[in-house]
Protein backbone atom coordinates (compact mmCIF):
# COMPACT_ATOMS: atom_id res chain seq x y z
CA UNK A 1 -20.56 -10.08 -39.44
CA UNK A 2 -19.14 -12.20 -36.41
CA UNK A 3 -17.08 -10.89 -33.93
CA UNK A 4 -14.34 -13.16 -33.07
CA UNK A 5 -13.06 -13.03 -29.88
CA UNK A 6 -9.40 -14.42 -29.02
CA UNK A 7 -9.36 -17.16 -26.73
CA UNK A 8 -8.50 -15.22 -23.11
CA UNK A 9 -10.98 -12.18 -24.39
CA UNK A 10 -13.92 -15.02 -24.81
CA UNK A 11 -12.93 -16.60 -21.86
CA UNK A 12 -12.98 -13.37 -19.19
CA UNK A 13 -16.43 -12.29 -21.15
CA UNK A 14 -17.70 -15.53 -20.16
CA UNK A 15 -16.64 -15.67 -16.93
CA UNK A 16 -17.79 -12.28 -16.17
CA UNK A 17 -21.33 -13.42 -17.40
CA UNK A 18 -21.08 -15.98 -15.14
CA UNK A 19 -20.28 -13.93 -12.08
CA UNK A 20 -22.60 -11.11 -12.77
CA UNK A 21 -25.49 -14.58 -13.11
CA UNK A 22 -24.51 -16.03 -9.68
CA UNK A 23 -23.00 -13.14 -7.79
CA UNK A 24 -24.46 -14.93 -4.64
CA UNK A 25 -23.02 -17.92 -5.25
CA UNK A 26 -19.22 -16.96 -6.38
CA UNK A 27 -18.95 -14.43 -2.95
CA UNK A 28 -19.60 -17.50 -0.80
CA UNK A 29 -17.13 -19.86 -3.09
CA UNK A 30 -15.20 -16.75 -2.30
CA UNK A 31 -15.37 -16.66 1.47
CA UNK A 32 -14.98 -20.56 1.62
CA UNK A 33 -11.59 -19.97 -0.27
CA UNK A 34 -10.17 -17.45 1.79
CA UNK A 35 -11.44 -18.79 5.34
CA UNK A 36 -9.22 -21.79 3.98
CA UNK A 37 -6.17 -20.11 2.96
CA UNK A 38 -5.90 -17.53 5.70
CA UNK A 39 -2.27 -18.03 5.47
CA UNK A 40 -1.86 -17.59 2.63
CA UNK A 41 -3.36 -14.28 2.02
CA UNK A 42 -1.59 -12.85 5.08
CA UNK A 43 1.83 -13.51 3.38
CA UNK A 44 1.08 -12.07 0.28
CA UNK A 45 -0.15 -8.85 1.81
CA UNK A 46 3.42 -8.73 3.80
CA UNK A 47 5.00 -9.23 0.64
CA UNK A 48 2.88 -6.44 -1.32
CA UNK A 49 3.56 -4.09 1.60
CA UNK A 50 7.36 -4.99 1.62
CA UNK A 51 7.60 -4.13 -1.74
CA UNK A 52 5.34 -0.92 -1.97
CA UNK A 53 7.75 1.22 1.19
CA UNK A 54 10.50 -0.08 -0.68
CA UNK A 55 8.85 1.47 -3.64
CA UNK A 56 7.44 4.53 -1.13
CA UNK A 57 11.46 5.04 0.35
CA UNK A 58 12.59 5.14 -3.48
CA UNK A 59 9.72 7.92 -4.42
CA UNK A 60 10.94 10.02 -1.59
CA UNK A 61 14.63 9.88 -2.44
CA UNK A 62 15.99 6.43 -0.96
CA UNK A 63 17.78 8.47 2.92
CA UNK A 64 16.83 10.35 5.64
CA UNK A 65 15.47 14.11 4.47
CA UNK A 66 16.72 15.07 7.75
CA UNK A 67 20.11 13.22 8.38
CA UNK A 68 20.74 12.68 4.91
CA UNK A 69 21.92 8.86 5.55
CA UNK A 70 20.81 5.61 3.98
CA UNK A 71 19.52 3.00 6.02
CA UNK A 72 17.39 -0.22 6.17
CA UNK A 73 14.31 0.08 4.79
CA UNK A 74 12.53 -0.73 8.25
CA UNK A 75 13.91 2.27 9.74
CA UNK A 76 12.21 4.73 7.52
CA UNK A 77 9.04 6.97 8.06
CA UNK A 78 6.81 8.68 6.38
CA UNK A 79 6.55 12.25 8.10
CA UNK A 80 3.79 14.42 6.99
CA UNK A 81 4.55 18.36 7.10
CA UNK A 82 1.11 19.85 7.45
CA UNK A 83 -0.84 16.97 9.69
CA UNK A 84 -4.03 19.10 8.96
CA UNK A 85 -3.43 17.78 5.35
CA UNK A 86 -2.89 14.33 6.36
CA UNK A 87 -5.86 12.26 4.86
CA UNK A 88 -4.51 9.06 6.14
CA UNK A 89 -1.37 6.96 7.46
CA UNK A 90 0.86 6.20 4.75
CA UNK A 91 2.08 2.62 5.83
CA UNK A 92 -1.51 1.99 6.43
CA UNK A 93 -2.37 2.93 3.02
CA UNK A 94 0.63 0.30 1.37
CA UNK A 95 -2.14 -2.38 0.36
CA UNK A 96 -3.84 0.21 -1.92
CA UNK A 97 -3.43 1.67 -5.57
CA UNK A 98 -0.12 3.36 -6.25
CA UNK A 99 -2.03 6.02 -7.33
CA UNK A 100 -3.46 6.68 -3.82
CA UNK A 101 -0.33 5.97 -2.08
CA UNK A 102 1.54 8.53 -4.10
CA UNK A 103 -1.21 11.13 -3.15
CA UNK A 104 -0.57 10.88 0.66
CA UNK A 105 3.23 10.39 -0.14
CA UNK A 106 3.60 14.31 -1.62
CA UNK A 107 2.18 15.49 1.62
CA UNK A 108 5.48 13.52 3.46
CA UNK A 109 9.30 13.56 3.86
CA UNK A 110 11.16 10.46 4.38
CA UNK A 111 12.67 10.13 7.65
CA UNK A 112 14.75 7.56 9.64
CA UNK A 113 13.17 7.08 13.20
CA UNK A 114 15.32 8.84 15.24
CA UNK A 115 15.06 11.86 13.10
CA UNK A 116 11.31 11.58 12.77
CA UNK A 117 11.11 11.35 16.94
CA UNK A 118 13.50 14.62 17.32
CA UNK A 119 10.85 16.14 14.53
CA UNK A 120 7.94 15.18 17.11
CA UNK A 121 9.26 15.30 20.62
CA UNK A 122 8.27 18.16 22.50
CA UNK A 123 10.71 20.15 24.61
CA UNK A 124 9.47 20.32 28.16
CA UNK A 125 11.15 22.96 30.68
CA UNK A 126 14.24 23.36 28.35
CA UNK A 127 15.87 19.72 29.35
C-alpha cells in the first residue's frame, strides 16, 4: 500500500529531509538572512512583545491590583509577591512560549508604576 501524502505534508517531510542532510549549510543560509534583515527582525520582536503584555495585562485582570485604575498599557508592571520565587523577569520573558510566560505571570500582580514604586520604596527615618 502507498501512503499518500497531501501536498503541504509531502512538502514539510521533504524539506525537513533536506535540513536534517545539510544542517551546515541551511544555519549559514540562515545567518546570511538575518545579518541582512536585521531590521526586520527587530520590529517583529517589538511587535510580538507589544502584543504578548497586552496579552500579560489582560491575564492579570486589565488595572492596577493596587489602585484599581485602568491605564495605558506602558504603564503597567509585573510585581512578583515572593521574589525568592521569581525565576525570571516577566517583560524579559515576552519573546517566549505563552506557556512559560504564564508560569512566571501566577507568581505576579499587575501594577501601574507608581503603585509598584510605593510597593518597593523603602521608608528611611520615617520621612
Amino acid at each position: 500500500m502507498v501512503k499518500v501524502f497531501k501536498s503541504s505534508e509531502y512538502d514539510r517531510k521533504k524539506a525537513l529531509e533536506y535540513y536534517y542532510a545539510n544542517k551546515e549549510k541551511c544555519a549559514e543560509k540562515h545567518r546570511i538572512w538575518a545579518d541582512n534583515h536585521k531590521d526586520y527582525i527587530r520590529e517583529k520582536q517589538k511587535e510580538t512583545k507589544r502584543e504578548r503584555k497586552l496579552k500579560a495585562i489582560d491575564y492579570l485582570g486589565g488595572k492596577c491590583n493596587d489602585c484599581v485604575q485602568t491605564f495605558h498599557p506602558a504603564i503597567y508592571e509585573f510585581h512578583h509577591l515572593n521574589p525568592k520565587e521569581k525565576d525570571r523577569d516577566p517583560s524579559k520573558l515576552l519573546l517566549l512560549k505563552w506557556e512559560n510566560i504564564t508560569k512566571e505571570l501566577d507568581k505576579c500582580v499587575l501594577l501601574c508604576a507608581n503603585c509598584h514604586r510605593l510597593r518597593h520604596h523603602v521608608w528611611r527615618n520615617n520621612d
